[in-house]
Protein backbone atom coordinates (compact mmCIF):
# COMPACT_ATOMS: atom_id res chain seq x y z
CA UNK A 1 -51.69 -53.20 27.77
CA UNK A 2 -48.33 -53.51 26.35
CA UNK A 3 -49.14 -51.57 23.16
CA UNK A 4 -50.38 -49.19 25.30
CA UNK A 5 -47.29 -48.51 27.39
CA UNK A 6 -44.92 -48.84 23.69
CA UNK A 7 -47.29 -46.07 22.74
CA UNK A 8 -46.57 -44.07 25.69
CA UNK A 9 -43.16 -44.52 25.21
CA UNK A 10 -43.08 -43.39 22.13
CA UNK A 11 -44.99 -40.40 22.65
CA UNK A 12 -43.09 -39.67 25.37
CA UNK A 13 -39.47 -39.43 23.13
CA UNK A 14 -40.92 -37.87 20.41
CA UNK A 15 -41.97 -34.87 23.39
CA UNK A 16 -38.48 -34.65 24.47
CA UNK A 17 -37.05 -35.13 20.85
CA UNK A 18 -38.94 -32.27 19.92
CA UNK A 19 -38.72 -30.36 23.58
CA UNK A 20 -34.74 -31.01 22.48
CA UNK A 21 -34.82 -29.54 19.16
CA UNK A 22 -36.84 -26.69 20.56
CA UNK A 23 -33.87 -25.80 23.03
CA UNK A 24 -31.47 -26.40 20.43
CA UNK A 25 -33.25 -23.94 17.81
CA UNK A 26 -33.37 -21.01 21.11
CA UNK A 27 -29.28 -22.11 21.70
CA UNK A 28 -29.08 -21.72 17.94
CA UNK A 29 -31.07 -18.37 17.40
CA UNK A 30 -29.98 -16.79 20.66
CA UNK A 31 -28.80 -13.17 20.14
CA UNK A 32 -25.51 -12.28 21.25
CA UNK A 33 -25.25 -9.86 23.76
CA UNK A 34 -21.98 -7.98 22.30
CA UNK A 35 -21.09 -4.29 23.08
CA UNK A 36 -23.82 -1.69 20.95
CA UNK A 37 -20.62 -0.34 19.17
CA UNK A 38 -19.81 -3.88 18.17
CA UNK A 39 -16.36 -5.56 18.98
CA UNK A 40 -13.64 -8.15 16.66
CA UNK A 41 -13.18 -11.51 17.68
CA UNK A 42 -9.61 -13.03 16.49
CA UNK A 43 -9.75 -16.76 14.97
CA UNK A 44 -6.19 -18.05 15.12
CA UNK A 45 -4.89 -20.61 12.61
CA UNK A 46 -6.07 -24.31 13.57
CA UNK A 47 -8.14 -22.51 16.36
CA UNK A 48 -10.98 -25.04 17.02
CA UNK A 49 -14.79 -24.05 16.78
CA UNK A 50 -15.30 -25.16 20.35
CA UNK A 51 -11.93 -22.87 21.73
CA UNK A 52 -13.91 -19.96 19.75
CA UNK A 53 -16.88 -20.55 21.47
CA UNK A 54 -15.55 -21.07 25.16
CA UNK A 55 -14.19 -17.40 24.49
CA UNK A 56 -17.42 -16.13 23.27
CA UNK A 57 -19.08 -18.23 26.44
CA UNK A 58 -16.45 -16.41 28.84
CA UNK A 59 -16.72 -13.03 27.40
CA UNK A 60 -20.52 -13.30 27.96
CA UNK A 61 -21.32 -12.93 24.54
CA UNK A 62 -23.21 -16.32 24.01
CA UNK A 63 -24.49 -19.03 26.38
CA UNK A 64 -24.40 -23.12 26.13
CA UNK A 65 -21.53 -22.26 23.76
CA UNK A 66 -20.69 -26.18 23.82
CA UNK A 67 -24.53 -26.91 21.95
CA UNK A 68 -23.86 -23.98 19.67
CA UNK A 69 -20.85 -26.21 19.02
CA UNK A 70 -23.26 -29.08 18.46
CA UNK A 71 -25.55 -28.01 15.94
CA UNK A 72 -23.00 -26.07 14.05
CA UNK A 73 -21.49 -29.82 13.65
CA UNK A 74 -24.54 -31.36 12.65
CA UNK A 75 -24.39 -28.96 9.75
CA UNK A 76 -20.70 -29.11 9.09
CA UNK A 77 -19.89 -25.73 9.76
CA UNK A 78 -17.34 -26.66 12.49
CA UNK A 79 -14.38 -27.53 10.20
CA UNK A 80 -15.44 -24.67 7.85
CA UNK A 81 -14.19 -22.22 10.53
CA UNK A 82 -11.57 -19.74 8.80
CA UNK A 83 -8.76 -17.74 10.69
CA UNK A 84 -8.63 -14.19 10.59
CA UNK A 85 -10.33 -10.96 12.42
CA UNK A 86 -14.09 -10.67 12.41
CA UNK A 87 -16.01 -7.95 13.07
CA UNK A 88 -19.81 -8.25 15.30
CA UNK A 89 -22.26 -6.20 15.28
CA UNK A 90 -25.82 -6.53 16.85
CA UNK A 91 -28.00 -8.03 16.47
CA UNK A 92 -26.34 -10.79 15.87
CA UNK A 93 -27.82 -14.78 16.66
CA UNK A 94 -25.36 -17.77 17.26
CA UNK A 95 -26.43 -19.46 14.22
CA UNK A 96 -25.65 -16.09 12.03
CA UNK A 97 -22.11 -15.61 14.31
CA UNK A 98 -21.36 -18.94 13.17
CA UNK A 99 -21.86 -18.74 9.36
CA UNK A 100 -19.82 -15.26 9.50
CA UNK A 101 -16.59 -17.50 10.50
CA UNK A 102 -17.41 -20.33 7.87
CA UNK A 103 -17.99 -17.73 5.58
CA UNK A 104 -14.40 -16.06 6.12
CA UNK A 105 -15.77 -12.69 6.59
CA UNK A 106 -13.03 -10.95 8.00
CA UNK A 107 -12.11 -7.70 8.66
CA UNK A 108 -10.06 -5.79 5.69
CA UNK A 109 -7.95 -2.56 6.69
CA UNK A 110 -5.82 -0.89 4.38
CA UNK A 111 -2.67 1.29 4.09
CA UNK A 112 -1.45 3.69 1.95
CA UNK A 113 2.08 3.79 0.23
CA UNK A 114 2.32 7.87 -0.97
CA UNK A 115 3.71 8.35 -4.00
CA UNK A 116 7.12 10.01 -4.12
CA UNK A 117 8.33 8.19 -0.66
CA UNK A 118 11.64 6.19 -0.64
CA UNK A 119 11.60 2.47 0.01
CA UNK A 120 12.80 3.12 3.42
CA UNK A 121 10.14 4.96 4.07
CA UNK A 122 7.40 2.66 2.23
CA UNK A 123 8.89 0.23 4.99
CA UNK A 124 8.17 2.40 7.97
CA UNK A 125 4.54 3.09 7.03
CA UNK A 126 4.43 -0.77 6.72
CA UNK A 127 5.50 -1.39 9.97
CA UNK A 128 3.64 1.21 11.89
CA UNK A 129 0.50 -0.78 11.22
CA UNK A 130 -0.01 -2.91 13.92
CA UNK A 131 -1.44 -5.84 12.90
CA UNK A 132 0.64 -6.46 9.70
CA UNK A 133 3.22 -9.13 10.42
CA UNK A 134 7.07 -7.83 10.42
CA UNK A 135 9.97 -8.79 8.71
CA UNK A 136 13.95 -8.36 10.31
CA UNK A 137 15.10 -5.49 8.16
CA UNK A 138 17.72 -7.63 7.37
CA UNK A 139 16.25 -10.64 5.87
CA UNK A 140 13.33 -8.08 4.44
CA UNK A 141 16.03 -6.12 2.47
CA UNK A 142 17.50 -9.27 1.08
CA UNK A 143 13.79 -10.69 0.32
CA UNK A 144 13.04 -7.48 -1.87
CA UNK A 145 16.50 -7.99 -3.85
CA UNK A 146 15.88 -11.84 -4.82
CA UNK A 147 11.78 -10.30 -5.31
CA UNK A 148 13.12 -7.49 -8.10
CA UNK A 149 15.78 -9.33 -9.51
CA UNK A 150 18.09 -6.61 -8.72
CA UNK A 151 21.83 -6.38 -7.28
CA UNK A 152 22.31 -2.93 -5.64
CA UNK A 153 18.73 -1.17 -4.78
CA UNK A 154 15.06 -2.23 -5.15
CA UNK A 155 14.36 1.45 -4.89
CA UNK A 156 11.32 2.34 -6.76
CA UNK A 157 10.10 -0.60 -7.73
CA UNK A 158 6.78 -0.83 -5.94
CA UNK A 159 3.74 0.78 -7.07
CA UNK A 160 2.22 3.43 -4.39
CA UNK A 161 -1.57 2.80 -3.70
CA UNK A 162 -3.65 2.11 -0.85
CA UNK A 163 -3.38 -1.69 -0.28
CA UNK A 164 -5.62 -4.11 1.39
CA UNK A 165 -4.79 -6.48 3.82
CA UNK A 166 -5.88 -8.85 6.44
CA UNK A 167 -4.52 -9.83 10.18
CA UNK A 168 -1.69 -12.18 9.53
CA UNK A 169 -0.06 -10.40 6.21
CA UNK A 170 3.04 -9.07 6.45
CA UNK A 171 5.02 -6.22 5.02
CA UNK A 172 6.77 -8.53 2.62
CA UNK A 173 3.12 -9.75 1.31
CA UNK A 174 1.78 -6.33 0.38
CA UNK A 175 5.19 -5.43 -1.39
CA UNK A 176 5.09 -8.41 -3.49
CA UNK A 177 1.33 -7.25 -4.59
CA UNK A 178 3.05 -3.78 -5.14
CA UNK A 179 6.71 -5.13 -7.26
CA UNK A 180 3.75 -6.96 -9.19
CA UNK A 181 1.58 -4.00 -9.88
CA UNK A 182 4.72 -1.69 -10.93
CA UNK A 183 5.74 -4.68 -13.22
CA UNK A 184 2.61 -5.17 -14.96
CA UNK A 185 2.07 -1.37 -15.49
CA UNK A 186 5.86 -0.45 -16.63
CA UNK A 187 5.66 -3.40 -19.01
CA UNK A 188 2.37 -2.37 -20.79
CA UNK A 189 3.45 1.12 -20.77
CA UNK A 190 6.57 -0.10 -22.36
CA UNK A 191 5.20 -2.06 -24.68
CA UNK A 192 3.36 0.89 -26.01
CA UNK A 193 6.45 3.27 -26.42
CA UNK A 194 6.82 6.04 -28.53
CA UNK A 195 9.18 5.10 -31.28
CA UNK A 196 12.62 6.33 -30.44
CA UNK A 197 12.35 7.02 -27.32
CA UNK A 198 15.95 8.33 -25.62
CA UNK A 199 15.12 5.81 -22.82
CA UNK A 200 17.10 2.49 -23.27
CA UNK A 201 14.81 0.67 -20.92
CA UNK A 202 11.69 0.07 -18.49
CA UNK A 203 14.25 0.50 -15.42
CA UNK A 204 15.80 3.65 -16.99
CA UNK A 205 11.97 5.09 -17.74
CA UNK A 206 11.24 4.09 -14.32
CA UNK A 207 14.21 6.11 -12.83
CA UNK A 208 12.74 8.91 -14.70
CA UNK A 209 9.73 8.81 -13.83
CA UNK A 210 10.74 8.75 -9.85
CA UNK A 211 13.09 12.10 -10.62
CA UNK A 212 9.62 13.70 -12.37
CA UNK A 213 7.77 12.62 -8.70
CA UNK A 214 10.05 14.58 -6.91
CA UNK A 215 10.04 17.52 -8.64
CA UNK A 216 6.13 17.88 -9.11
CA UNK A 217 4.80 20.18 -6.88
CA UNK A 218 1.05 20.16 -9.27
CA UNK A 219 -0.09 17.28 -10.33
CA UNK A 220 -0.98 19.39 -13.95
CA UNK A 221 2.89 19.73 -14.10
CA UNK A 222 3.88 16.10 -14.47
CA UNK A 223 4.22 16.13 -18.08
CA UNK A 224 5.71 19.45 -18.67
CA UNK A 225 8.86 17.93 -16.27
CA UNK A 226 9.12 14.97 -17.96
CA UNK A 227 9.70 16.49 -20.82
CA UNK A 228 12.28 18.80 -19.98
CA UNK A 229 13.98 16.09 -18.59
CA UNK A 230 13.41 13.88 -21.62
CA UNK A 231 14.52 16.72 -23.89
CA UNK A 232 17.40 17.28 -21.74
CA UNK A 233 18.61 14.17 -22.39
CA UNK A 234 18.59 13.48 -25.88
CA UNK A 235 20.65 17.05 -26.04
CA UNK A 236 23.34 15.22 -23.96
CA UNK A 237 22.13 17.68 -21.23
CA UNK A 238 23.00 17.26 -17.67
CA UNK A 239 19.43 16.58 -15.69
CA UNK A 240 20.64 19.13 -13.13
CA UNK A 241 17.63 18.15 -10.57
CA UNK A 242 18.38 18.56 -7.00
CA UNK A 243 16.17 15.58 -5.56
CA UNK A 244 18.84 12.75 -7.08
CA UNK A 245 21.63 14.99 -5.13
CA UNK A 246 19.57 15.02 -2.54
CA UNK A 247 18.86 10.95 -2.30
CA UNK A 248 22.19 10.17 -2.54
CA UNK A 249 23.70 12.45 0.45
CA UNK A 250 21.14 9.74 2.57
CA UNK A 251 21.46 10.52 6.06
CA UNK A 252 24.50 13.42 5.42
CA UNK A 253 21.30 15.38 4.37
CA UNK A 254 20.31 17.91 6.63
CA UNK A 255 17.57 19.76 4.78
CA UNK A 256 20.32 22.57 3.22
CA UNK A 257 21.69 21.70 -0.21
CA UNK A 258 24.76 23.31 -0.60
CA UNK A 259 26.88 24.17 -3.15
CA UNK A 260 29.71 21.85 -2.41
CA UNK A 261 26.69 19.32 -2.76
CA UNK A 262 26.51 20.10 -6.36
CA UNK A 263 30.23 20.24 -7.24
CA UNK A 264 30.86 16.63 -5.70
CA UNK A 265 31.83 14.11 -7.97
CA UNK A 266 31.75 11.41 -5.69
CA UNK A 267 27.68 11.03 -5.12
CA UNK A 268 26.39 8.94 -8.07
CA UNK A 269 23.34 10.90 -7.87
CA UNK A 270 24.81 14.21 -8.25
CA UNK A 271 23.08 14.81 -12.28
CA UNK A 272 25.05 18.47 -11.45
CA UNK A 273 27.87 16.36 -12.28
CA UNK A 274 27.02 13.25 -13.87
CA UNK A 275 25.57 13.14 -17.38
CA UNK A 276 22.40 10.59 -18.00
CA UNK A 277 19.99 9.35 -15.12
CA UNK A 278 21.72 8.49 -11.66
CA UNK A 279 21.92 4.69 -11.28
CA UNK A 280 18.75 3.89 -9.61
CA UNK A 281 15.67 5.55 -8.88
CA UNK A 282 15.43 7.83 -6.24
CA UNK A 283 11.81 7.22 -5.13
CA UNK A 284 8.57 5.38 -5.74
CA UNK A 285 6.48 7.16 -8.84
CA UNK A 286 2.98 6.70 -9.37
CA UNK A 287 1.24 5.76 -12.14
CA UNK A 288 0.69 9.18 -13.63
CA UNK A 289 4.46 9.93 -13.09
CA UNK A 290 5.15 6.71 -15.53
CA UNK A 291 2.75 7.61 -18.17
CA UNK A 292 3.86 10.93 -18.06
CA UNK A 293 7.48 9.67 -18.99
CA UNK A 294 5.61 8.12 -21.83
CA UNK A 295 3.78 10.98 -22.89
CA UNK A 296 5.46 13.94 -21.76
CA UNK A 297 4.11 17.31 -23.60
CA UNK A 298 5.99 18.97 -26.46
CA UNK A 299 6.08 22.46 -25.81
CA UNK A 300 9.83 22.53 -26.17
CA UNK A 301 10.64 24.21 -22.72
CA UNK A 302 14.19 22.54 -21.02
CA UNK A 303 14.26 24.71 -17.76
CA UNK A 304 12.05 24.98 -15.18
CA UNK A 305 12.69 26.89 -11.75
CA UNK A 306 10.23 26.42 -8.55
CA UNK A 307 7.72 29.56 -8.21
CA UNK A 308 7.32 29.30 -4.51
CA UNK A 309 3.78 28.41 -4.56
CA UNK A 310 4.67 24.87 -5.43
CA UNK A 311 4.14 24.97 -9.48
CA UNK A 312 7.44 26.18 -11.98
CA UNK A 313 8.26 28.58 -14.29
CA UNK A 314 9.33 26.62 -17.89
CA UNK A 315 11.24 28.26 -20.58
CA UNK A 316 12.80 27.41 -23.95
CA UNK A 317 15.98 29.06 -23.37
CA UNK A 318 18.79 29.93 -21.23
CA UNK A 319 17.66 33.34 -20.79
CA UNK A 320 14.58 33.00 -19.93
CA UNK A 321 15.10 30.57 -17.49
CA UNK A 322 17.89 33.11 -15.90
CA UNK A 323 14.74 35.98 -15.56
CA UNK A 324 12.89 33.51 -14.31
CA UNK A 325 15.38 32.47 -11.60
CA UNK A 326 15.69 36.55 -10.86
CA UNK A 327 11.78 36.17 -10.72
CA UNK A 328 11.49 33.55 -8.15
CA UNK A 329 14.38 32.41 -6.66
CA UNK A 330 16.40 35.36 -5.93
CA UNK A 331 13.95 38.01 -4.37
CA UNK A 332 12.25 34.73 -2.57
CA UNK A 333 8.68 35.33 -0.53
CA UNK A 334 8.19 34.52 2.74
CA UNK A 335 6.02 31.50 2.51
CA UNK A 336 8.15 30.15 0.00
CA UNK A 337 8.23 26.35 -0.74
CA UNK A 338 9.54 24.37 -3.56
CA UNK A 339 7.06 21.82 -3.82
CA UNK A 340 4.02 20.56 -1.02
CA UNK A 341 4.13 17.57 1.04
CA UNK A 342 4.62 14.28 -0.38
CA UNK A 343 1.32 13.15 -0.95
CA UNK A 344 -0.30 16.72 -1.08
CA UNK A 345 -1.59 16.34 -4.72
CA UNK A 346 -3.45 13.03 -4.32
């Protein structure tokens, strides 16, 4: 009789054992019942898996969140749990919700630095994106100066791309990944000089290579500017380019360069006055801006004058380039326009 009932007994746990395990497999494989055009769920640093899961619980996404919380302990997924955004989509089970966080699937977005845009405004487009983490302008500005190395301006040392990032970057994050980019690419491209170049250094090709941004209105173009510029300067030529005037008026700017601009002796930038490259660059170049300072075309030209359409006019000589200003600049049409928007050529 005793055997008997020890039998029984036994039977009887190894039903609910198993009835157990059965509820813990539907807990496990329920589906969530998230919106049908899917939703994010934030994981905070040192968030616990059973905090996640009360939010999922209360958002009615999941039920019996606490023996979700259970089994994903038994298979030591709880302290696998990564921070960050994640996005759901259906279907989706507990169990697969689960190894998503463990997994550190989160969400990427992405922002774009154009190329030809000032630091400042590299910084604005940084912190217009909402979830990227802001510096104080004031420590950010000093961070960038100890990051470059330099003294006076960290102007155009960041490489314009579209750059990844997660929730819980910050501004300074993606322009260390950009000062690194710019650094790897100027020294390669440096490396790989032509010999005797008229440019004493990467920072002085890289100031060249932000004037030849600014002045290209066609991508096809970039080249052809650089070397005017480039043949400008080993003449002992004055650049004569009206985007360094422009960059150093700053805010005194107010779209209409005059001629007073170009006479004043007092801007640093003003390459109507001053011979050589202003002292730092004026913008952020892209890559095919720096290789084109490094292999700028040969076609002799050391004028160019905007067309109106965007593209230039090059010539060889002083006269020509005075037709073409007669051309272009003096009987102007009405939709006339330097050079497109920033990023118009990308």
């Amino acid at each position: 009789m005793t055997k008997r009932v020890a039998l029984a007994a036994l039977l009887l746990c190894a039903v609910a054992v198993g009835a157990s395990a059965l509820r813990l497999a539907a807990v496990w494989n329920q589906a969530l019942a998230i919106p049908a055009e899917g939703t994010i769920i934030t994981v905070a640093k040192g968030e616990s898996l059973s905090t996640v899961l009360a939010r999922a619980e209360h958002n009615e996404w999941l039920t019996q969140g606490s023996w979700v919380g259970v089994v994903a302990q038994w298979q030591g997924l709880d302290e696998q749990i990564q921070a960050g955004e994640f996005a759901l989509n259906a279907p989706l089970t507990a169990g697969e919700f689960i190894a998503k966080l463990a997994a550190g699937e989160v969400v990427r977005r992405s922002v774009t630095l154009p190329e030809g845009i000032t630091l400042a405004e590299a910084i604005e487009v940084l912190h217009r994106e909402s979830t990227l983490a802001k510096t104080p302008l004031a420590d950010l500005s000093t961070a960038l100066l100890v990051m470059t190395g330099r003294q006076d301006s960290a102007e155009g040392l960041f490489l314009p791309e579209t750059w990844s990032y997660i929730r819980g970057d910050s501004d300074l994050d993606i322009l260390r990944r950009s000062h690194h980019a710019l650094t790897e690419l100027l020294s390669s491209l440096w490396e790989r000089r032509p010999e005797g170049s008229v440019l004493a250094s990467p920072y002085a090709a890289l100031t060249l290579a932000s004037i030849v941004e600014k002045e290209t209105g066609v991508a096809d173009e970039r080249k052809q500017i650089a070397g005017v510029f480039l043949r400008r300067l080993e003449k002992g030529m004055r650049l004569q380019t009206d985007p360094t005037v422009i960059y150093g008026l700053g805010d005194d700017y107010d779209g209409d360069l005059k001629r007073r601009h170009l006479r004043d002796t007092t801007n640093p930038y003003n390459t109507y006055a001053i011979h050589g490259l202003p002292p730092t660059p004026i913008a952020l170049p892209g890559e095919a801006a720096l290789r084109a300072v490094f292999a700028p075309d040969d076609a002799g030209a050391l004028y160019f004058v905007a067309k109106g359409d965007g593209s230039h006019a090059f010539s060889a000589t002083l006269e020509e380039h005075q037709e073409n200003v007669r051309r272009y600049q003096l009987t102007r049409r009405a939709d006339y326009r330097s050079s497109p928007n920033t990023s118009a050529d990308q």
